[in-house]
C-alpha atoms as a PDB file:
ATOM      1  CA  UNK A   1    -100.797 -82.224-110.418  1.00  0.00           C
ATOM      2  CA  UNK A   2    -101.957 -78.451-109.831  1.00  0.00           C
ATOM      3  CA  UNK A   3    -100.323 -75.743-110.878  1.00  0.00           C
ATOM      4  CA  UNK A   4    -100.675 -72.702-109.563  1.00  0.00           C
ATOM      5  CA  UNK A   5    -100.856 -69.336-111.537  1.00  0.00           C
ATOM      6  CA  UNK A   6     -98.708 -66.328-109.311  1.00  0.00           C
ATOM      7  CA  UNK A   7    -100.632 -63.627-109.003  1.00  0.00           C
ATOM      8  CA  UNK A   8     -99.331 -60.610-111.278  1.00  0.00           C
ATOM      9  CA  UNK A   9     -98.886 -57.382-109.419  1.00  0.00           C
ATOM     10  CA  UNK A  10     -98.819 -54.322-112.053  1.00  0.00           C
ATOM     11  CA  UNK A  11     -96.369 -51.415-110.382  1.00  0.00           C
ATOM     12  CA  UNK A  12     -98.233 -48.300-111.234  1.00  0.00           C
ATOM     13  CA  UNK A  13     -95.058 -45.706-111.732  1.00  0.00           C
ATOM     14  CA  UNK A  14     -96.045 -41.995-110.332  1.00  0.00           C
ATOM     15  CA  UNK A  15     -93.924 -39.311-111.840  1.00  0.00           C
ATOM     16  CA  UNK A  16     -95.843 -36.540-110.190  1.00  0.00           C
ATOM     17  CA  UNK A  17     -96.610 -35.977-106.462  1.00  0.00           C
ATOM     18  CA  UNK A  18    -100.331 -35.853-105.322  1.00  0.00           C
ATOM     19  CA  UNK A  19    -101.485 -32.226-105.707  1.00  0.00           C
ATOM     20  CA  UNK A  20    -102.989 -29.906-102.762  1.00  0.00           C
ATOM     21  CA  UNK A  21    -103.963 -26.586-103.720  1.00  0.00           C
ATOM     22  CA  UNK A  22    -101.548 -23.896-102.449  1.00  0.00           C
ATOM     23  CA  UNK A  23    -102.819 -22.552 -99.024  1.00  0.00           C
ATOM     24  CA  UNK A  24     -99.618 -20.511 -97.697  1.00  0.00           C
ATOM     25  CA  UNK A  25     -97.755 -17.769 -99.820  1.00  0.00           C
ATOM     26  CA  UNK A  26     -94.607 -16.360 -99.669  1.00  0.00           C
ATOM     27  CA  UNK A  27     -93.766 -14.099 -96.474  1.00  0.00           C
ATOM     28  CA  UNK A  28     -96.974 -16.314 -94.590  1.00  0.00           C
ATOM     29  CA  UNK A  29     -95.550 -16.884 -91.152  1.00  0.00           C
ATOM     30  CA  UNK A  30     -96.915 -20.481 -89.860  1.00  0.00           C
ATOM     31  CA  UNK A  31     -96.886 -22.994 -87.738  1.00  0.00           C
ATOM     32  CA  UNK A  32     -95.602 -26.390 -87.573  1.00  0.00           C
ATOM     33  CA  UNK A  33     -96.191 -28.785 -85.117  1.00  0.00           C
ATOM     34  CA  UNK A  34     -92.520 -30.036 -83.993  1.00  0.00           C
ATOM     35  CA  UNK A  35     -90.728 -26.506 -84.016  1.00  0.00           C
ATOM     36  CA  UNK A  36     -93.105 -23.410 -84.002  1.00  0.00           C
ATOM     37  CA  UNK A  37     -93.478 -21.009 -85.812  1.00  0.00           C
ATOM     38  CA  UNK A  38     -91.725 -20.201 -89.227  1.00  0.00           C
ATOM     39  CA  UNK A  39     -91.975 -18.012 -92.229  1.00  0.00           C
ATOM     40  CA  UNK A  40     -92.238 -18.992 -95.461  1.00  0.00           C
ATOM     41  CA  UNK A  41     -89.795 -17.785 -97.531  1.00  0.00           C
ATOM     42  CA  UNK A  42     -90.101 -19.238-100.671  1.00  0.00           C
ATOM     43  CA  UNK A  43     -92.070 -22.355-102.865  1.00  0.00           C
ATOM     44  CA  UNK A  44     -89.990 -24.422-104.879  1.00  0.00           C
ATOM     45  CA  UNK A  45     -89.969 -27.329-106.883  1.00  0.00           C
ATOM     46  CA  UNK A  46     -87.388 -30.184-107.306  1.00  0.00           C
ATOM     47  CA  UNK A  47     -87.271 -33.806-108.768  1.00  0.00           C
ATOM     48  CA  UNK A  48     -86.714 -36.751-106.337  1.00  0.00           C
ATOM     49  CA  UNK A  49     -86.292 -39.939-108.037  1.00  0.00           C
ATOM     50  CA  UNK A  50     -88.962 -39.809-110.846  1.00  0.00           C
ATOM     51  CA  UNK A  51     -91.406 -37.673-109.008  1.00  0.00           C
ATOM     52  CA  UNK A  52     -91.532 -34.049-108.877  1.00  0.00           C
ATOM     53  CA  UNK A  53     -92.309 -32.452-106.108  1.00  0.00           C
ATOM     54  CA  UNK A  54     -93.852 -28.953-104.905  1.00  0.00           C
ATOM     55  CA  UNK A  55     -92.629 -27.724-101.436  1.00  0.00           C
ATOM     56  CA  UNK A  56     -92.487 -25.081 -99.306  1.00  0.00           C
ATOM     57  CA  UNK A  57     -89.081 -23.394 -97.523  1.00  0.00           C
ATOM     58  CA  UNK A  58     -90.158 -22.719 -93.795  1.00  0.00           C
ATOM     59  CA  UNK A  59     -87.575 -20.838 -91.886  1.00  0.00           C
ATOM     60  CA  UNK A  60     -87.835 -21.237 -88.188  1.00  0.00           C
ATOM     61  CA  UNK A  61     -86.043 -18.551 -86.701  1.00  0.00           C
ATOM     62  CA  UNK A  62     -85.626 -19.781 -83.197  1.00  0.00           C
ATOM     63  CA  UNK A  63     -84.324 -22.401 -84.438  1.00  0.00           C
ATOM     64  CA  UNK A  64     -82.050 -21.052 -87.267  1.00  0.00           C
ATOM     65  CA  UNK A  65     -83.957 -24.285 -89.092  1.00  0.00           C
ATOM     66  CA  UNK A  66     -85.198 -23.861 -92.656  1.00  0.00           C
ATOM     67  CA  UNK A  67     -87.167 -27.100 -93.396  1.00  0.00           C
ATOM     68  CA  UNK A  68     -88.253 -27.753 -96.834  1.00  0.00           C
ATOM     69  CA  UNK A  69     -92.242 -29.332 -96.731  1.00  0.00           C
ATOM     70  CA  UNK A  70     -94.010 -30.417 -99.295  1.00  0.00           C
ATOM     71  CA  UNK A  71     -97.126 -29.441-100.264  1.00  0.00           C
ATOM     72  CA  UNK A  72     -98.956 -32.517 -99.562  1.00  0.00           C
ATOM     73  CA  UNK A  73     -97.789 -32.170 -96.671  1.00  0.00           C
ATOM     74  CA  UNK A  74     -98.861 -28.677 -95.972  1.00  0.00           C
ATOM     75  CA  UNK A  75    -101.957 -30.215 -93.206  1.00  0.00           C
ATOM     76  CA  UNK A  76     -99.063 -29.940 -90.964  1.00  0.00           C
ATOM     77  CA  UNK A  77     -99.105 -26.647 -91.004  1.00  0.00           C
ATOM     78  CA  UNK A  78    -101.353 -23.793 -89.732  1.00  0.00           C
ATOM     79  CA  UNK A  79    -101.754 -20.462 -89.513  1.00  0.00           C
ATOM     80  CA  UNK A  80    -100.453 -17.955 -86.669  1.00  0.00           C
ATOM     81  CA  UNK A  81    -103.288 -17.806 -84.296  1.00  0.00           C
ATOM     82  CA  UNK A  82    -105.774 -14.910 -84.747  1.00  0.00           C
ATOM     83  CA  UNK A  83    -106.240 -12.060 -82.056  1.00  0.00           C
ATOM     84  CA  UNK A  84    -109.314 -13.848 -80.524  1.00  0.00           C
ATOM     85  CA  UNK A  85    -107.466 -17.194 -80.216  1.00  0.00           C
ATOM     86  CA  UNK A  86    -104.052 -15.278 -78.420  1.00  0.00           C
ATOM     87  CA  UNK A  87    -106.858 -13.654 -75.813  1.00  0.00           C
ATOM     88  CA  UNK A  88    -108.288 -17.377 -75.144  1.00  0.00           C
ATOM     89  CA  UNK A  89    -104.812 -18.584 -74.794  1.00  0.00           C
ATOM     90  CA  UNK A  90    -103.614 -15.505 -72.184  1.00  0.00           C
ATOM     91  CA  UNK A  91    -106.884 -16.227 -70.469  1.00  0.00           C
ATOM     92  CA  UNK A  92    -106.323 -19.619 -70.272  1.00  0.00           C
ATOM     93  CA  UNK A  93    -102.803 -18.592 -68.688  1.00  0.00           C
ATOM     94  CA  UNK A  94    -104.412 -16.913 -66.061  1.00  0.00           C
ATOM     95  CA  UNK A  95    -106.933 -19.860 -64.737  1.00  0.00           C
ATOM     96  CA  UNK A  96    -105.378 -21.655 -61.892  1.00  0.00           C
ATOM     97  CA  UNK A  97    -102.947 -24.518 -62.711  1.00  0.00           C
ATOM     98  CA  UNK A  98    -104.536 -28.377 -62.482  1.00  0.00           C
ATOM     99  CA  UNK A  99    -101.970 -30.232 -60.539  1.00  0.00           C
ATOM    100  CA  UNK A 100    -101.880 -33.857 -61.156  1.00  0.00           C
ATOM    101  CA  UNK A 101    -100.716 -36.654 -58.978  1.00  0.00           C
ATOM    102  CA  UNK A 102     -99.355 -38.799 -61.846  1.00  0.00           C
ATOM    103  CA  UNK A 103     -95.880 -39.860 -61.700  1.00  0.00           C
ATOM    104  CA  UNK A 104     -93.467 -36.913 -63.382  1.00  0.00           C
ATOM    105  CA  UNK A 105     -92.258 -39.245 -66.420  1.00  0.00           C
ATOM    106  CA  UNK A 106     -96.510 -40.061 -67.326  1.00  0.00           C
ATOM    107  CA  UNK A 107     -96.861 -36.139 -67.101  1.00  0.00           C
ATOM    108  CA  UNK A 108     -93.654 -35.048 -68.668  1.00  0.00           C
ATOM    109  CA  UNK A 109     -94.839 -37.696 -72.029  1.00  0.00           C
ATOM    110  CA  UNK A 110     -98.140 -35.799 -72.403  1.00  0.00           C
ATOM    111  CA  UNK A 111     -96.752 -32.224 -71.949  1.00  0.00           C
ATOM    112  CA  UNK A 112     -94.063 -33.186 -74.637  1.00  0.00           C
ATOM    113  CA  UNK A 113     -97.118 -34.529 -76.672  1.00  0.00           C
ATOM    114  CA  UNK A 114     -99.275 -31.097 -76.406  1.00  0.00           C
ATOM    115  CA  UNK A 115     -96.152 -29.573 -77.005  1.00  0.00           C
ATOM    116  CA  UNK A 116     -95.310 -31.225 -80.458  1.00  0.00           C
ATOM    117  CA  UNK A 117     -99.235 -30.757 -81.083  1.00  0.00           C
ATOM    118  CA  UNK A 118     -98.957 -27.671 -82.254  1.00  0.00           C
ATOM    119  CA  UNK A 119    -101.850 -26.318 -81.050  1.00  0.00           C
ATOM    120  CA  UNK A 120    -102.234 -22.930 -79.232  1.00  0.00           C
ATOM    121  CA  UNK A 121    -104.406 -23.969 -76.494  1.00  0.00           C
ATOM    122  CA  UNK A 122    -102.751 -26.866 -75.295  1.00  0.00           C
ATOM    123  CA  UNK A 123     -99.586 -25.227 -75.475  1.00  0.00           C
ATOM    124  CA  UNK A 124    -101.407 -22.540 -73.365  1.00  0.00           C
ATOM    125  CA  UNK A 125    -102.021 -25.308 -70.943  1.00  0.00           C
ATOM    126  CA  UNK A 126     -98.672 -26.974 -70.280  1.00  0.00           C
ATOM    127  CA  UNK A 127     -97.275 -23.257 -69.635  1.00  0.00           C
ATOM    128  CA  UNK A 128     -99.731 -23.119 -67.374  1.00  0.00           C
ATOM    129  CA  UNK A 129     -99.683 -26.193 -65.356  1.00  0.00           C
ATOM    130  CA  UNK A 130     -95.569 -25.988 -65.202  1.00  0.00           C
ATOM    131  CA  UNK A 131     -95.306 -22.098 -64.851  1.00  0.00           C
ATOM    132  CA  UNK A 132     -93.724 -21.593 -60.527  1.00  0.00           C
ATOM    133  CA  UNK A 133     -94.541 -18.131 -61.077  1.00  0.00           C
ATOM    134  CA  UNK A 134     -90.484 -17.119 -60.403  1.00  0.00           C
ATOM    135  CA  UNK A 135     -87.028 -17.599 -62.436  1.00  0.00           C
ATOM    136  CA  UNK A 136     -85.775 -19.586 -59.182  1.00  0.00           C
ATOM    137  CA  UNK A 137     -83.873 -22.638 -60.345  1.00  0.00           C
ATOM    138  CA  UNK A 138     -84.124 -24.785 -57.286  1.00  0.00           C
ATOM    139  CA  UNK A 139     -88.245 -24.943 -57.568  1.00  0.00           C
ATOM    140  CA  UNK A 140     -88.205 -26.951 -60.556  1.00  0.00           C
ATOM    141  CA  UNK A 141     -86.604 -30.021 -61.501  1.00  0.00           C
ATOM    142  CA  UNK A 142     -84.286 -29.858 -64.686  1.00  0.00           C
ATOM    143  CA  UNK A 143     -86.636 -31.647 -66.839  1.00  0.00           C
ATOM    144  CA  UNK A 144     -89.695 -29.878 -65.482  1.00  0.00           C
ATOM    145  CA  UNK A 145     -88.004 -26.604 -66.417  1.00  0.00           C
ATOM    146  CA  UNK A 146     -86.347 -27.755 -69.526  1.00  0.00           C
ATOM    147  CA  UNK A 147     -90.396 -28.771 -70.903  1.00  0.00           C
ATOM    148  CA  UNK A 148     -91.232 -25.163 -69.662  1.00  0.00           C
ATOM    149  CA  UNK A 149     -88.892 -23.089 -71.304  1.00  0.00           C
ATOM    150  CA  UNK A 150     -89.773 -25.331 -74.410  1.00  0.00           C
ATOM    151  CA  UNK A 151     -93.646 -24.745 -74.028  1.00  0.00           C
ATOM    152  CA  UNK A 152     -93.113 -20.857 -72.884  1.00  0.00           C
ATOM    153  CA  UNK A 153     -90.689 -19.796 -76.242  1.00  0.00           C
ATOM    154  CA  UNK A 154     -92.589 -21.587 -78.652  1.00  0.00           C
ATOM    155  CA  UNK A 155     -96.307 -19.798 -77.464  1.00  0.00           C
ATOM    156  CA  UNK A 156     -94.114 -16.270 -77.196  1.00  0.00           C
ATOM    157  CA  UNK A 157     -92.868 -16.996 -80.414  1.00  0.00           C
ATOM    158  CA  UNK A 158     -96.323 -16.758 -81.771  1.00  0.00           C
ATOM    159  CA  UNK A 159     -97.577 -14.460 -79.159  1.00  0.00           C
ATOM    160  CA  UNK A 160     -94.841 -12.510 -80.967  1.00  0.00           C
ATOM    161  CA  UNK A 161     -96.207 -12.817 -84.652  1.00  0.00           C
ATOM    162  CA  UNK A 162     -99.603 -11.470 -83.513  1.00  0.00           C
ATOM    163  CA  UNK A 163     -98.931  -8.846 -80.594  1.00  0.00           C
ATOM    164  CA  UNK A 164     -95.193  -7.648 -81.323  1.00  0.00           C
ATOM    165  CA  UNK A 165     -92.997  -6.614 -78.553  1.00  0.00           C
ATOM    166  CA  UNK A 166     -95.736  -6.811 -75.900  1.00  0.00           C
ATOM    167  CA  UNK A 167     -95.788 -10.427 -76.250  1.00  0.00           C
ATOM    168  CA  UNK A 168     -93.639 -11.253 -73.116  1.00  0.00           C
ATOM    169  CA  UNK A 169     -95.049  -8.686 -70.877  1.00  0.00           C
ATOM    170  CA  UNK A 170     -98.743 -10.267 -71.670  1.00  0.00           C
ATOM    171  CA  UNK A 171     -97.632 -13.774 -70.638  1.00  0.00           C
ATOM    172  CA  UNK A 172     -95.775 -12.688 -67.955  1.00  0.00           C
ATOM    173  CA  UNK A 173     -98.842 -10.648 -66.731  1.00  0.00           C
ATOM    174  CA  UNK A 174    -100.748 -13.392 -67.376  1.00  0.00           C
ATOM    175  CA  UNK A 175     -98.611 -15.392 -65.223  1.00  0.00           C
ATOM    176  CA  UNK A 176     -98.161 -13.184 -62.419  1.00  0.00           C
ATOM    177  CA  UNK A 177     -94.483 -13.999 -62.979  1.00  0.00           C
ATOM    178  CA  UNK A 178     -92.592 -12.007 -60.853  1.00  0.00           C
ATOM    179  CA  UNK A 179     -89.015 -11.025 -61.616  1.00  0.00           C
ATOM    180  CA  UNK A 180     -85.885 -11.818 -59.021  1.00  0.00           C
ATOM    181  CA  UNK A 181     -84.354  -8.972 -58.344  1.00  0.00           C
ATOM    182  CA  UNK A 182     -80.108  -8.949 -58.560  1.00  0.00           C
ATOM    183  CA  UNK A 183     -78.575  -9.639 -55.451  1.00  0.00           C
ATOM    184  CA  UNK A 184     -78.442  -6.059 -53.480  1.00  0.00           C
ATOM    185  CA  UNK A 185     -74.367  -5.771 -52.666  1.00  0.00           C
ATOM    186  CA  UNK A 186     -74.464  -5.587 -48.693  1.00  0.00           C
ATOM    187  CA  UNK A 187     -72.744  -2.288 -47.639  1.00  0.00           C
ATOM    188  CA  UNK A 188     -71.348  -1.838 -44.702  1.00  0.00           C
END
């Protein structure tokens, strides 16, 4: 008769967290992927079961969010775009949209994915390719315009960070949005 010796599994016990230099500091605005951009407003430190842990406080503002992200973690995160990157982007606004001929809910899953990317460019993009060029509802599905206001608050947000108050105007421009006027009151 064999017998058969169970193979003993040692449970290494880790009572810190894995350590990433710090990149961000306090009063850093950033970026995260899944809801734009934030501020940091503080690092702190807590204990979660045995293991401590280093984060950072990220307060979205659109959002009224404050997510807590820890530092390992932090490769999530990026910094607000730099002049020459918000010029690419506005020029990239300005190139004629690529109109597929996939079915809406295949388009509508990748512009949710370049979206949540977090990346300027192909954020850039899916304003772009949704952007009707007017505030009129009935030219836009409610999901079509629901992924556009989504994709056009969260690049102002950072146009914001970089260019100020001129933010909208330069998309806008960009966009050769036009505005609706108010319905003129007929007189008689």
């Amino acid at each position: 008769m064999k017998t058969f010796k169970a193979n003993e599994v040692k449970i290494k016990k880790i009572l810190k967290q894995p350590v990433e230099r710090k990149i961000y500091s306090i009063k850093d605005y950033v970026v995260y992927p899944k809801h734009g951009v934030g501020k940091i407003v503080a690092v702190e430190k807590a204990k979660i079961g045995s293991i401590d842990i280093t984060f950072y406080k990220v307060f979205i503002e659109k959002e009224k969010l404050t997510l807590s992200i820890p530092l390992n973690q932090q490769s999530h995160l990026r910094h607000v775009s730099s002049i020459n990157q918000i010029s690419k982007a506005l020029n990239i606004l300005k190139i004629k949209p690529k109109i597929k001929r996939t079915m809406w809910s295949r388009r509508a899953q990748e512009y949710e994915q370049k979206i949540n990317s977090g990346k300027l460019y192909l954020l850039a993009e899916v304003v772009k390719d949704l952007n009707k060029k007017t505030d009129v509802i009935a030219e836009q599905s409610y999901s079509e315009r629901q992924l556009f206001e989504k994709a056009y608050e969260r690049l102002k947000s950072e146009l914001e960070v970089v260019l100020g108050e001129k933010a909208k105007i330069k998309m806008d421009k960009a966009l050769n949005r036009i505005e609706v006027p108010a319905e003129i009151p007929l007189t008689k």
